[in-house]
Protein backbone atom coordinates (compact mmCIF):
# COMPACT_ATOMS: atom_id res chain seq x y z
CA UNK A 1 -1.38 10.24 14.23
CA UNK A 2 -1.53 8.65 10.85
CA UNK A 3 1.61 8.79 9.26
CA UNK A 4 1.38 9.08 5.37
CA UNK A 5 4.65 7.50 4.08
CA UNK A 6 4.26 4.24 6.27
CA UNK A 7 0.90 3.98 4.85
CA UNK A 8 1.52 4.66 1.58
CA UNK A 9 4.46 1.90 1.97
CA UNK A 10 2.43 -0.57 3.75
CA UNK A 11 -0.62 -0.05 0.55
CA UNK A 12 2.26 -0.31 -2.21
CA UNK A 13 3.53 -3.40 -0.40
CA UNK A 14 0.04 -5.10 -0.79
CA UNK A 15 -0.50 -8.36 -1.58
CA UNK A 16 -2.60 -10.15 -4.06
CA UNK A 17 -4.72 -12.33 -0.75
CA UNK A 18 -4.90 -8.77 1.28
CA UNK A 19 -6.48 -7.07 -1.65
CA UNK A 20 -8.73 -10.28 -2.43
CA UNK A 21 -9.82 -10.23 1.57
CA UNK A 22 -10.54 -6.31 1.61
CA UNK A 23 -13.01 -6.78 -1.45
CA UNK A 24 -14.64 -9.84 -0.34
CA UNK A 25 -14.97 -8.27 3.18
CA UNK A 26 -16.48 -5.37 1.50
CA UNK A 27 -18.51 -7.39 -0.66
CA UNK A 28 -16.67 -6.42 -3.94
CA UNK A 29 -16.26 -8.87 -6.69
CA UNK A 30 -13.46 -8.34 -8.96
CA UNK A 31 -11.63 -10.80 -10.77
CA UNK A 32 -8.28 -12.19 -10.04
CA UNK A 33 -6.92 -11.09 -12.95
CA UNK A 34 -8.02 -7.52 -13.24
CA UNK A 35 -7.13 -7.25 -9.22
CA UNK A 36 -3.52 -8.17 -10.38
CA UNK A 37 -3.57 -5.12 -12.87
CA UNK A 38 -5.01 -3.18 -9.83
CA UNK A 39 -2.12 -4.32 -7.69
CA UNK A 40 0.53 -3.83 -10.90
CA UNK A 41 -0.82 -0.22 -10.75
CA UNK A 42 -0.71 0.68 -7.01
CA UNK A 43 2.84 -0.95 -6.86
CA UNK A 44 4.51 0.70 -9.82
CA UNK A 45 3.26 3.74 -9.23
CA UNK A 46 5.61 7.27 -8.90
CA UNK A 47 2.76 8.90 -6.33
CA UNK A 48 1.31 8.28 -3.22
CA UNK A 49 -1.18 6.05 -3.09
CA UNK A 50 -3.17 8.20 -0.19
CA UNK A 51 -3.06 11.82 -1.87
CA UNK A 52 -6.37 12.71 -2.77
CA UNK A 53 -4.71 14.20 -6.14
CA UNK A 54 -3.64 11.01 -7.13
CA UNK A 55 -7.04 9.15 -6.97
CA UNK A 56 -8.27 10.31 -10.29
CA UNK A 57 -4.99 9.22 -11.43
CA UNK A 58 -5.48 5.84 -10.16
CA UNK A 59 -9.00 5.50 -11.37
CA UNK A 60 -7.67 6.30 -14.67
CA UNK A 61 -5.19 4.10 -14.77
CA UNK A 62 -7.35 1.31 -14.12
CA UNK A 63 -10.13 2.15 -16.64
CA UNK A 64 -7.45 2.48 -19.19
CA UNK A 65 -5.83 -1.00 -18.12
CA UNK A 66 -9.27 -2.94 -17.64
CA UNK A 67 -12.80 -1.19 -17.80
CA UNK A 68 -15.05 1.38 -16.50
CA UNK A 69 -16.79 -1.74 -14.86
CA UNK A 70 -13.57 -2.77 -13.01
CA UNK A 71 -13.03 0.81 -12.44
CA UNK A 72 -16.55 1.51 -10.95
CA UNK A 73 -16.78 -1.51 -8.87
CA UNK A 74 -12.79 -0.50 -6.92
CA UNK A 75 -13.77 3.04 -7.06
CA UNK A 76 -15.26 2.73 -2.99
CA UNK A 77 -12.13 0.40 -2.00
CA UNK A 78 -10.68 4.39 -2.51
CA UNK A 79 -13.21 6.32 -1.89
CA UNK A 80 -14.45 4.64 1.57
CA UNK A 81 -10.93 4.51 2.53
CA UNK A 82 -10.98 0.72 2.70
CA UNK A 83 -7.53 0.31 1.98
CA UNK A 84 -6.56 2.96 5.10
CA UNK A 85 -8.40 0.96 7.94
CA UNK A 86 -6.65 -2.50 6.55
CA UNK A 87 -3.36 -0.90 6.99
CA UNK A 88 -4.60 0.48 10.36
């Protein structure tokens, strides 16, 4: 059984090579510097990362940080679940 708060712990523990690896493995090219905002966001964040209420929030945040680009090019890293079969 997956258990929400150890994932959401695990994800908001990420680090900067794990998130580079998931992207490259999943053939997503985002810049270093706009995956550190990404990371910024999912670390200092007051909701869990894995509630499907707090994607849009997420996506959001990111446009408003960086771009729609940046935004459109993470947006399957969430929607595919990428980030929940890493931590798996």
């Amino acid at each position: 059984m997956l258990n929400l708060y150890h994932m959401n712990h695990r994800i908001q523990n990420l680090s900067l090579k794990v998130l580079r690896r998931i992207c490259k493995s999943h053939d997503i090219v985002i810049a270093d510097g706009d995956l550190k905002i990404i990371l910024h966001i999912i670390k200092n964040n007051p909701y869990p990362v894995l509630n499907d209420e707090y994607e849009p929030i997420l996506l959001f945040e990111i446009t408003r940080e960086t771009s729609d680009q940046v935004c459109n090019t993470f947006k399957p890293i969430l929607e595919k679940d990428y980030l929940i079969q890493e931590m798996d």
